[in-house]
PDB file of N, CA and C in Angstrom:
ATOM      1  N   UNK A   1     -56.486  21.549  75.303  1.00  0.00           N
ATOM      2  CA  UNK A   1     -55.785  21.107  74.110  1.00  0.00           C
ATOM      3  C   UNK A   1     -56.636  20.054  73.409  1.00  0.00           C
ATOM      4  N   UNK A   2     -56.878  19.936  72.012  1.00  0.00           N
ATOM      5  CA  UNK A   2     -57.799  19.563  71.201  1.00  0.00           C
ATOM      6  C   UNK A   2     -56.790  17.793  71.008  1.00  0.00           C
ATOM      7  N   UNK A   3     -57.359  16.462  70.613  1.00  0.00           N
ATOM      8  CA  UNK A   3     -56.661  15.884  70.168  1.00  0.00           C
ATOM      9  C   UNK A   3     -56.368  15.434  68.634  1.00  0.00           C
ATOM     10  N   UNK A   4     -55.998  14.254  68.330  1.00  0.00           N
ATOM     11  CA  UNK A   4     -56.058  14.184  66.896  1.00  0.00           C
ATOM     12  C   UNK A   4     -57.220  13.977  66.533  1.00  0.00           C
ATOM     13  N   UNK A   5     -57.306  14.335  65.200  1.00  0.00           N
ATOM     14  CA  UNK A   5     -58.980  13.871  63.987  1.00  0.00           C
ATOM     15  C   UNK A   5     -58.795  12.775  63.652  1.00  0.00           C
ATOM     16  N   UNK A   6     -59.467  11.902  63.570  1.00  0.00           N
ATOM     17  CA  UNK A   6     -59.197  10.621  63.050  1.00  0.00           C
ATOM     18  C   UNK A   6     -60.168  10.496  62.007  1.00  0.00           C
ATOM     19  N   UNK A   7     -59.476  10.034  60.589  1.00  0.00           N
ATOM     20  CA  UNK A   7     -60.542   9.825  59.904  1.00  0.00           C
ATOM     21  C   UNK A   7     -61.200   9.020  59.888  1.00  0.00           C
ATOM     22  N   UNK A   8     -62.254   9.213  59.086  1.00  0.00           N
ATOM     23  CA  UNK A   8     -63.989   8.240  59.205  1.00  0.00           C
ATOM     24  C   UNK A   8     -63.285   6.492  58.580  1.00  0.00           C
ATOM     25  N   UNK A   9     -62.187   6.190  57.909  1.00  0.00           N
ATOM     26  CA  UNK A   9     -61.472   5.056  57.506  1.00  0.00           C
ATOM     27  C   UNK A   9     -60.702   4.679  59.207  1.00  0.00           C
ATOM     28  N   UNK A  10     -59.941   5.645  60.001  1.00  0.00           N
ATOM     29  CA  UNK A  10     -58.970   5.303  61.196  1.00  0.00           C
ATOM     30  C   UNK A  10     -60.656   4.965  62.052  1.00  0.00           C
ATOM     31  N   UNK A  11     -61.335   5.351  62.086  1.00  0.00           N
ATOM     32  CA  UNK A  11     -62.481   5.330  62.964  1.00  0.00           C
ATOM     33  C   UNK A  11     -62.883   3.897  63.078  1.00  0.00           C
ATOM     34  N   UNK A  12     -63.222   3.150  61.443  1.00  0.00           N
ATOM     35  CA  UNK A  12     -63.747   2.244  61.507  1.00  0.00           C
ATOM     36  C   UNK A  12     -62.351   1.068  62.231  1.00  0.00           C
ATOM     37  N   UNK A  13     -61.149   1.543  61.513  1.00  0.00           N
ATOM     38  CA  UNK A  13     -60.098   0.218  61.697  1.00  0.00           C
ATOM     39  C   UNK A  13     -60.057  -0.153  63.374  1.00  0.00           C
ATOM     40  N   UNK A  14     -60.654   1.209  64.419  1.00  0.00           N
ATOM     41  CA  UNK A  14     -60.397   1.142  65.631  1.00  0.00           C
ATOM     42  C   UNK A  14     -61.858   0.243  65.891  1.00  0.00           C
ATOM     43  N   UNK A  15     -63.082   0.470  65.431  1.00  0.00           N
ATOM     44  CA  UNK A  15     -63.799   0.032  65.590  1.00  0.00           C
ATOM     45  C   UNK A  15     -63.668  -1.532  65.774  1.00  0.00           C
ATOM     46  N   UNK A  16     -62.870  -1.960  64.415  1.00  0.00           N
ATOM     47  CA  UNK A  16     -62.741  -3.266  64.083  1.00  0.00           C
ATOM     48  C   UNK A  16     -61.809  -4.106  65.534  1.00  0.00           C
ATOM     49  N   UNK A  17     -60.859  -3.297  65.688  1.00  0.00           N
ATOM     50  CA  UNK A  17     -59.907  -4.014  66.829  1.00  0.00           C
ATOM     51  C   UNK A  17     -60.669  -4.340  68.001  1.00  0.00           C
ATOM     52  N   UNK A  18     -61.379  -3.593  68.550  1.00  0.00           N
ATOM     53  CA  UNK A  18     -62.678  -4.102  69.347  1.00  0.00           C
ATOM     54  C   UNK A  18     -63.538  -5.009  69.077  1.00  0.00           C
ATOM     55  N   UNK A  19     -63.858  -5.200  67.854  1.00  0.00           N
ATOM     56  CA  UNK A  19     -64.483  -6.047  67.409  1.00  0.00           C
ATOM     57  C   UNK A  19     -63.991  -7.496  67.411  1.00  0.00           C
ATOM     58  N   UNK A  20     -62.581  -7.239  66.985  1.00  0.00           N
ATOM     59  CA  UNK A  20     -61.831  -8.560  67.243  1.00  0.00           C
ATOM     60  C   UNK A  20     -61.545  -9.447  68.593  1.00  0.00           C
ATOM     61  N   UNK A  21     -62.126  -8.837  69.549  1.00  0.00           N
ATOM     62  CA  UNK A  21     -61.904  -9.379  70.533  1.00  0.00           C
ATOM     63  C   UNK A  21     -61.451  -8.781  71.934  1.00  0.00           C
ATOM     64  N   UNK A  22     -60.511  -7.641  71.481  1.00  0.00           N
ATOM     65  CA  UNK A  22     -59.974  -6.748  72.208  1.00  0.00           C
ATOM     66  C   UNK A  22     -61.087  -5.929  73.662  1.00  0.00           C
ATOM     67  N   UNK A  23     -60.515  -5.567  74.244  1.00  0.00           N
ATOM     68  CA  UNK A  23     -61.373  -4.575  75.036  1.00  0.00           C
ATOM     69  C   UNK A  23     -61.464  -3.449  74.872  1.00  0.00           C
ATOM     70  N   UNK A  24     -62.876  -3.051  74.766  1.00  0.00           N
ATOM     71  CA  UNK A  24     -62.895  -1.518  74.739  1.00  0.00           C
ATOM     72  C   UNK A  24     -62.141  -0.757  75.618  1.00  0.00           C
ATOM     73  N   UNK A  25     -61.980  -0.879  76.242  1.00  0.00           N
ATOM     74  CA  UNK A  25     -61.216  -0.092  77.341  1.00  0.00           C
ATOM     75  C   UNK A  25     -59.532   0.108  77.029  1.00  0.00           C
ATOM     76  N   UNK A  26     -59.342  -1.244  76.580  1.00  0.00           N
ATOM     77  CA  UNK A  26     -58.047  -1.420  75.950  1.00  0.00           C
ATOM     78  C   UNK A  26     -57.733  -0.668  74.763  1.00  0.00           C
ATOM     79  N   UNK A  27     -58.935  -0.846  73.524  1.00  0.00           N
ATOM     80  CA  UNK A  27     -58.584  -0.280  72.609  1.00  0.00           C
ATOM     81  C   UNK A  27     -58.366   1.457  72.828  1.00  0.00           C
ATOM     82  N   UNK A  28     -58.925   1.599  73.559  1.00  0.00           N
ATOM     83  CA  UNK A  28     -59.088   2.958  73.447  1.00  0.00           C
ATOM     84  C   UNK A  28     -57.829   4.502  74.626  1.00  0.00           C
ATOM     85  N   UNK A  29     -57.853   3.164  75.583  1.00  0.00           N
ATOM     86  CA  UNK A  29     -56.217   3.865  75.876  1.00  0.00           C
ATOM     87  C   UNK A  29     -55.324   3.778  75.167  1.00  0.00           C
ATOM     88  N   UNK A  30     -55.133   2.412  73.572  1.00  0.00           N
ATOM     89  CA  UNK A  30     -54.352   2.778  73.251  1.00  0.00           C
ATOM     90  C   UNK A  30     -54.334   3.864  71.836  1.00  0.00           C
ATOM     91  N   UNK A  31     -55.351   3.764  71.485  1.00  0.00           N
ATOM     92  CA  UNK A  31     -55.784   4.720  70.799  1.00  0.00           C
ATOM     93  C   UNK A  31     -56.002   6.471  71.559  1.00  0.00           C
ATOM     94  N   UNK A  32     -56.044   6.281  72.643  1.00  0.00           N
ATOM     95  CA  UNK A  32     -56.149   7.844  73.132  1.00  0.00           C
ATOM     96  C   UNK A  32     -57.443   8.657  73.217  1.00  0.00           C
ATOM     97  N   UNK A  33     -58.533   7.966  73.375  1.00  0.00           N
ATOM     98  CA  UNK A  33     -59.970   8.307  73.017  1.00  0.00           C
ATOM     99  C   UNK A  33     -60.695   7.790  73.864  1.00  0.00           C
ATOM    100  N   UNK A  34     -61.729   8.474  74.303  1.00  0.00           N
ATOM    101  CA  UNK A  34     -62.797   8.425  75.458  1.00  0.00           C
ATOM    102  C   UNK A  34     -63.882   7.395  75.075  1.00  0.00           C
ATOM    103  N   UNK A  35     -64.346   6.690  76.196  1.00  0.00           N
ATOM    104  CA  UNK A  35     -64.975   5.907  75.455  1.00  0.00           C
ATOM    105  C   UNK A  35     -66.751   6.230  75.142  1.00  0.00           C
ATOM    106  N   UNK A  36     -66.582   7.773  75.609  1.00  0.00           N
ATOM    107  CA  UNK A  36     -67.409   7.948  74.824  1.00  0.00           C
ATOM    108  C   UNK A  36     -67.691   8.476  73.287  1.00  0.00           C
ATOM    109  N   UNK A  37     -66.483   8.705  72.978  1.00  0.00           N
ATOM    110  CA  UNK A  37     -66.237   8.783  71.499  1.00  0.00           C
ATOM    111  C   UNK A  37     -66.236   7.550  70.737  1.00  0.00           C
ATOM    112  N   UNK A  38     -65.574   6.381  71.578  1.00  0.00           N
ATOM    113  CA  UNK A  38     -65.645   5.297  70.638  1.00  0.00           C
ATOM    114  C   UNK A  38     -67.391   4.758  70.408  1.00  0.00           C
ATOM    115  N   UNK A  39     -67.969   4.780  71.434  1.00  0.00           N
ATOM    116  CA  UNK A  39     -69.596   4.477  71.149  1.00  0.00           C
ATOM    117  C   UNK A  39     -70.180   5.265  70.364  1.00  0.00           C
ATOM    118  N   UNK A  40     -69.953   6.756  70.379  1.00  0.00           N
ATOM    119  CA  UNK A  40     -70.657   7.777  69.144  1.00  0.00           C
ATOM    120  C   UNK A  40     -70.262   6.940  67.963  1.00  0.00           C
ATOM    121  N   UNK A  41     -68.993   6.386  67.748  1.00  0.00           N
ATOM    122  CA  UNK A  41     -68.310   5.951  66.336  1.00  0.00           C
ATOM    123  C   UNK A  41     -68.914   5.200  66.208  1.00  0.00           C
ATOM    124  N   UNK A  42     -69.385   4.243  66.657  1.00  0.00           N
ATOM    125  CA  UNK A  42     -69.852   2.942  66.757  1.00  0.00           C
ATOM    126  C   UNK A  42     -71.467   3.029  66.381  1.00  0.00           C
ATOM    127  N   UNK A  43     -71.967   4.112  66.958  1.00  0.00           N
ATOM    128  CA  UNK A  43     -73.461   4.396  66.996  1.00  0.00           C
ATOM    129  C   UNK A  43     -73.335   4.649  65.472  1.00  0.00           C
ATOM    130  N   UNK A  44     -72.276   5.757  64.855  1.00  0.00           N
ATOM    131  CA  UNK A  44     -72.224   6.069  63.676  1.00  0.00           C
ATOM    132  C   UNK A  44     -71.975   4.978  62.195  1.00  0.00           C
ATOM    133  N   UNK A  45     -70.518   4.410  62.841  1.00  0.00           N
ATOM    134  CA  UNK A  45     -69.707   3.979  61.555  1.00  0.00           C
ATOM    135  C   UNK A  45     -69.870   2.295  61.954  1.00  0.00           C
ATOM    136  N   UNK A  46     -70.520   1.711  62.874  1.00  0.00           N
ATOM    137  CA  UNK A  46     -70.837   0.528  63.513  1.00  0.00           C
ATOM    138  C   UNK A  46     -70.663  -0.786  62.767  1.00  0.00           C
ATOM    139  N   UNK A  47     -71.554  -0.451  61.595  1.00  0.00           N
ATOM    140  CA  UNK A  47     -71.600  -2.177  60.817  1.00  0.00           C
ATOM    141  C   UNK A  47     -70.912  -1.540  59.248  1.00  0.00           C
ATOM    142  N   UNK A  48     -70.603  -0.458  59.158  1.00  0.00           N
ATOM    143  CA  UNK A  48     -69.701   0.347  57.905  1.00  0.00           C
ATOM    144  C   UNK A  48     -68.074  -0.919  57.628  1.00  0.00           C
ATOM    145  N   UNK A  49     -67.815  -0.968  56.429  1.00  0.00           N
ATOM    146  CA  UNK A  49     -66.453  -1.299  55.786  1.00  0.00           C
ATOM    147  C   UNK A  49     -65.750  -0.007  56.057  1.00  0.00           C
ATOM    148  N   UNK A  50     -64.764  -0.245  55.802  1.00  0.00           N
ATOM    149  CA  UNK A  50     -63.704   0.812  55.232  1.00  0.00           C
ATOM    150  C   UNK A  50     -64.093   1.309  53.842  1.00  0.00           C
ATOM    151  N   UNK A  51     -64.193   0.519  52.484  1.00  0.00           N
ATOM    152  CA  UNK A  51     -64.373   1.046  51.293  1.00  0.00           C
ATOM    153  C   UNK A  51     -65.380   1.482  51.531  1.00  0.00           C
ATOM    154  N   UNK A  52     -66.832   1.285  52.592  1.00  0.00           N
ATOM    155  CA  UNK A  52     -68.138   1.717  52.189  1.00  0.00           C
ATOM    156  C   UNK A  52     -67.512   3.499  52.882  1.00  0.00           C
ATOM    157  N   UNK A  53     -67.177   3.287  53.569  1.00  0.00           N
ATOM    158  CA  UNK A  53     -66.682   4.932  54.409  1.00  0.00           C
ATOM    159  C   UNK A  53     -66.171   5.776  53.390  1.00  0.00           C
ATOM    160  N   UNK A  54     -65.349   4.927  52.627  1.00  0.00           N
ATOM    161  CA  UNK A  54     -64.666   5.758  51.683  1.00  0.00           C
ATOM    162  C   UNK A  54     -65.623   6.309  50.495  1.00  0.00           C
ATOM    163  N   UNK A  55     -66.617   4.982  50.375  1.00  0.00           N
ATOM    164  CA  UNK A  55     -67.885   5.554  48.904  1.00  0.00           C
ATOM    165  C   UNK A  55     -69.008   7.012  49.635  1.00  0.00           C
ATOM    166  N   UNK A  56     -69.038   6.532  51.166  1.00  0.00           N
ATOM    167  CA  UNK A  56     -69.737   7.706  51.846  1.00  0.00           C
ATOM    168  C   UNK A  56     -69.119   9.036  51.752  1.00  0.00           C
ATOM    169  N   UNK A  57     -68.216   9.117  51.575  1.00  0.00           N
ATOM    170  CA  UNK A  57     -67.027  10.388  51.816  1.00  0.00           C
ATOM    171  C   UNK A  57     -66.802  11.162  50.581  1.00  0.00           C
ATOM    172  N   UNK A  58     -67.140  10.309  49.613  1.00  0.00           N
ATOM    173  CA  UNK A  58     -66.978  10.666  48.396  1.00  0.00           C
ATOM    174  C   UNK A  58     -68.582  11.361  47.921  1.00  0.00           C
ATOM    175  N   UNK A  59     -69.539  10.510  48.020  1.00  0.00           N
ATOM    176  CA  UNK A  59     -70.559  10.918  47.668  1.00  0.00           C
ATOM    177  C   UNK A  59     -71.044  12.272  48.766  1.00  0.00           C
ATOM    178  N   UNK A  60     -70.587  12.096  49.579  1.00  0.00           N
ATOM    179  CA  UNK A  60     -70.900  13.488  50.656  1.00  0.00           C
ATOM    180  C   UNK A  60     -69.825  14.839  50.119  1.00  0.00           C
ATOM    181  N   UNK A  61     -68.794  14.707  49.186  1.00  0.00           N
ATOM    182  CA  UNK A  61     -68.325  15.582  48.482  1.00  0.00           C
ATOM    183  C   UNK A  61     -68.847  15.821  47.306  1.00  0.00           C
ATOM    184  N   UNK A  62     -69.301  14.708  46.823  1.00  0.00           N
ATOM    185  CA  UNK A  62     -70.060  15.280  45.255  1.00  0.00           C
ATOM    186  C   UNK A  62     -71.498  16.218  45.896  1.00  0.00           C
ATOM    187  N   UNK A  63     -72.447  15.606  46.662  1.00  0.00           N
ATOM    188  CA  UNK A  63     -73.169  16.166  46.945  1.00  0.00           C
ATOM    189  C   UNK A  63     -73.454  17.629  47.412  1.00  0.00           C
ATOM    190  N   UNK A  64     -72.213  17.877  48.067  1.00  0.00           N
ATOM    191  CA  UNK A  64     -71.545  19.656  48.329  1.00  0.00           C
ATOM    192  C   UNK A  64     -71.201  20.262  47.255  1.00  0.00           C
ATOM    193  N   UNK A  65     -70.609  19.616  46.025  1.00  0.00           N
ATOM    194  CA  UNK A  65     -70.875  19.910  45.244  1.00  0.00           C
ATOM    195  C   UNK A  65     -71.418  20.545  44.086  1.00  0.00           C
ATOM    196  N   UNK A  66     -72.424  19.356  44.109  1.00  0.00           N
ATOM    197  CA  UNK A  66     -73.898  19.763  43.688  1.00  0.00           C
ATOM    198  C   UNK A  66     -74.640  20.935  44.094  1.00  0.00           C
ATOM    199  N   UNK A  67     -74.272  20.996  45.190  1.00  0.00           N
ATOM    200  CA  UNK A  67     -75.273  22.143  45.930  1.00  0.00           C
ATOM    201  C   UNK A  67     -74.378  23.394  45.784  1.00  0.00           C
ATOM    202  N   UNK A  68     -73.244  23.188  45.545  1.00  0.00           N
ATOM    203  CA  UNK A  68     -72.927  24.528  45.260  1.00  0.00           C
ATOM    204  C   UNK A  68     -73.233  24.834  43.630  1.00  0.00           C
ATOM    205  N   UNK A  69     -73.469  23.918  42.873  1.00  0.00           N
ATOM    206  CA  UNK A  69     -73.664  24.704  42.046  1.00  0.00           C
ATOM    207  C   UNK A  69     -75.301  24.753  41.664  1.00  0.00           C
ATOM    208  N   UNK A  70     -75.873  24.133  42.196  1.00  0.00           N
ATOM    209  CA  UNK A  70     -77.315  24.802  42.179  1.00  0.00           C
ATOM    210  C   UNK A  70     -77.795  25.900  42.650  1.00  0.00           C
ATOM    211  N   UNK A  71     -77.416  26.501  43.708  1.00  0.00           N
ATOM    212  CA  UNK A  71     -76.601  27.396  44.389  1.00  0.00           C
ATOM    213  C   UNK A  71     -76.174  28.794  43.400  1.00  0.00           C
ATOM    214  N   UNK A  72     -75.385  28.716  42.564  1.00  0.00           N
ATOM    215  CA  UNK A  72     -74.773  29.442  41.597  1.00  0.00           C
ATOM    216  C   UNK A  72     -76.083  29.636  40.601  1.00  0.00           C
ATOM    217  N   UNK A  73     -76.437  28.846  39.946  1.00  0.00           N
ATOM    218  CA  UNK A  73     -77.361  28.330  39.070  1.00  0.00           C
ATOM    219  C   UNK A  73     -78.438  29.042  39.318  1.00  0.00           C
ATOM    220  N   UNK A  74     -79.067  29.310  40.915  1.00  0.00           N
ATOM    221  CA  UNK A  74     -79.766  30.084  41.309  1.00  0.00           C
ATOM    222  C   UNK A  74     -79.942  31.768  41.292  1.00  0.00           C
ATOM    223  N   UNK A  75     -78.581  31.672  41.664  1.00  0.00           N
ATOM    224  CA  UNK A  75     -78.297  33.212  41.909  1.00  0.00           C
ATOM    225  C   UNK A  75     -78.065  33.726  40.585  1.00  0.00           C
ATOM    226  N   UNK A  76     -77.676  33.427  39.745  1.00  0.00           N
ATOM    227  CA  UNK A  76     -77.882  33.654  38.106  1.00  0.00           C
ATOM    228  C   UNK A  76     -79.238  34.233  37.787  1.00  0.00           C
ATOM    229  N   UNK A  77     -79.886  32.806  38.153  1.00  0.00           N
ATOM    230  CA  UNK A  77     -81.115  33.389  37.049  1.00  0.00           C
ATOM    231  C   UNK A  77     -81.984  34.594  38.120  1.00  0.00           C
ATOM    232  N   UNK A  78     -81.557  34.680  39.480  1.00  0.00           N
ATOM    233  CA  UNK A  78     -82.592  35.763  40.278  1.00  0.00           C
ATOM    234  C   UNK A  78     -82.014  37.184  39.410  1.00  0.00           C
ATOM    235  N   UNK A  79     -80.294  36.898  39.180  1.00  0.00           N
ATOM    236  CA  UNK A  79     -79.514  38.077  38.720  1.00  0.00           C
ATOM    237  C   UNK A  79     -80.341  38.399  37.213  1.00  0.00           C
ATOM    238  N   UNK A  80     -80.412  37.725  36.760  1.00  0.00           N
ATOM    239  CA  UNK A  80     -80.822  37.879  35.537  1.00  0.00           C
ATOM    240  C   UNK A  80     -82.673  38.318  35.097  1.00  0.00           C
ATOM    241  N   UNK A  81     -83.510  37.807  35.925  1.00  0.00           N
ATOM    242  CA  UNK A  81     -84.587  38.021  36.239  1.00  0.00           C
ATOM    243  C   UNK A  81     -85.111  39.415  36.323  1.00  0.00           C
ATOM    244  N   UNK A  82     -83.972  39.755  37.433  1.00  0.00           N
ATOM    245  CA  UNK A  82     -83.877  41.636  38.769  1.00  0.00           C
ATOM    246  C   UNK A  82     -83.267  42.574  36.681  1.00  0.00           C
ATOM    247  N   UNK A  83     -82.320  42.174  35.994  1.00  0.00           N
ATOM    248  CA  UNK A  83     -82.271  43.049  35.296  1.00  0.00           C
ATOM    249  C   UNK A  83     -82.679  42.812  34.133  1.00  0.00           C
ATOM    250  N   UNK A  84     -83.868  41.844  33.978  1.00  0.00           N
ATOM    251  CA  UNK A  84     -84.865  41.841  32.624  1.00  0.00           C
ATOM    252  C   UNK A  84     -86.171  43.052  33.567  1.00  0.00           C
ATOM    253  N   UNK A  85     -86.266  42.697  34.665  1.00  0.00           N
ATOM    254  CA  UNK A  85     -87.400  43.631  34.922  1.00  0.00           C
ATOM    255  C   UNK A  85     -86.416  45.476  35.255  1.00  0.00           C
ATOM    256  N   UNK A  86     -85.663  45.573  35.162  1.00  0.00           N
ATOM    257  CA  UNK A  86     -85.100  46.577  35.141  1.00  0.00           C
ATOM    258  C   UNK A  86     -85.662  46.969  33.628  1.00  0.00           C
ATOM    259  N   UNK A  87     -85.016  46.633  32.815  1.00  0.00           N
ATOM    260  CA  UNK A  87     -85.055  47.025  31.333  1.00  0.00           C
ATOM    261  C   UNK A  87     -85.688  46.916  30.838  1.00  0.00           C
ATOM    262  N   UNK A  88     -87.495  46.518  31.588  1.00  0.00           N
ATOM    263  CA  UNK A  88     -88.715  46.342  30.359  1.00  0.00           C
ATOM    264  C   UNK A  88     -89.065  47.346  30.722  1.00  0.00           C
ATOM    265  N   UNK A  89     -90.017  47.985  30.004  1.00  0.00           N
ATOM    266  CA  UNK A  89     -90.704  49.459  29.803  1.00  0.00           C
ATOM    267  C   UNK A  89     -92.153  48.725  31.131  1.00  0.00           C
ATOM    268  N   UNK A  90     -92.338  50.088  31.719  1.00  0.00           N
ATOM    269  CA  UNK A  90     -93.509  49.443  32.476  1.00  0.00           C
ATOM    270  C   UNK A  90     -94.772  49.284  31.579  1.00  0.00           C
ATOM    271  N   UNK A  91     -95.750  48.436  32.040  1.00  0.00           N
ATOM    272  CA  UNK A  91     -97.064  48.462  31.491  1.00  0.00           C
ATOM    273  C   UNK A  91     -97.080  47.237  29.947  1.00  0.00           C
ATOM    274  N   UNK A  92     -95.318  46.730  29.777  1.00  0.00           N
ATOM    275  CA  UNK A  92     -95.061  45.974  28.593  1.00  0.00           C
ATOM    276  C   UNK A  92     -94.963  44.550  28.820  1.00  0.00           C
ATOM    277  N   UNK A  93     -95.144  43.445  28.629  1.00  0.00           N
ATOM    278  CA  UNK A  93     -94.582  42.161  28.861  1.00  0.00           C
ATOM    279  C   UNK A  93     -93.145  42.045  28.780  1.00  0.00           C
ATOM    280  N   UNK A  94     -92.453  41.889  29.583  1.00  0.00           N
ATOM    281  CA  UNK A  94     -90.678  41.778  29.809  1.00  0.00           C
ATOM    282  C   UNK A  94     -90.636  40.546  28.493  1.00  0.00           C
ATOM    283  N   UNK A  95     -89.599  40.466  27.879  1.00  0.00           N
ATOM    284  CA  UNK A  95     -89.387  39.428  26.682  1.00  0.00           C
ATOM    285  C   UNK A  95     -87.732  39.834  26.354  1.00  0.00           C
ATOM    286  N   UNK A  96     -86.860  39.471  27.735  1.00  0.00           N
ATOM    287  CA  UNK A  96     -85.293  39.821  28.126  1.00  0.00           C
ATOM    288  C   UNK A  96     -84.946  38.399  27.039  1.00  0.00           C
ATOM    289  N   UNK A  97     -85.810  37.337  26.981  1.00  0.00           N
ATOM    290  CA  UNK A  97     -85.099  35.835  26.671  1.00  0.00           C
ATOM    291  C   UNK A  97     -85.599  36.279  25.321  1.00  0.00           C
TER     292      UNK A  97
END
């Protein structure tokens, strides 16, 4: 059985309670998490804010984004390319644009 996801914001706030003083060991029975998950987090989201997690999260969606539509952008012009050389006469300079 899989447990909960915690987001990259719940990640850091657990981070922080450790930080405050708490014990790892503590934090993390009561949180429900191995402590080797809390050190991956830590390795990861370590000296991170909360708002900076949140500007990371965001820019890691624009960036998927982006790539999808460069992506698109691509496959266009190969599409478009494959049927200018379809439709030029052989032996002619293609001039589809």
């Amino acid at each position: 059985m899989k447990g909960k996801r915690y987001t990259t914001e719940d990640k850091i706030r657990i981070l922080r309670e450790a930080d405050g003083g708490r014990a790892i060991l503590e934090v993390c029975r009561e949180h429900n998490i191995s402590e080797v998950s809390f050190h991956r987090w830590k390795r990861q989201f370590g000296q991170m804010d909360v708002n900076e997690a949140r500007q990371l999260k965001e820019l890691e969606q624009e960036n998927s984004e982006l790539k999808k539509m460069l992506a698109e952008s691509l496959l266009k012009n190969w599409v478009l390319e494959a049927v200018c050389e379809e439709n030029s006469e052989p032996g002619t300079a293609a001039a589809c644009w």
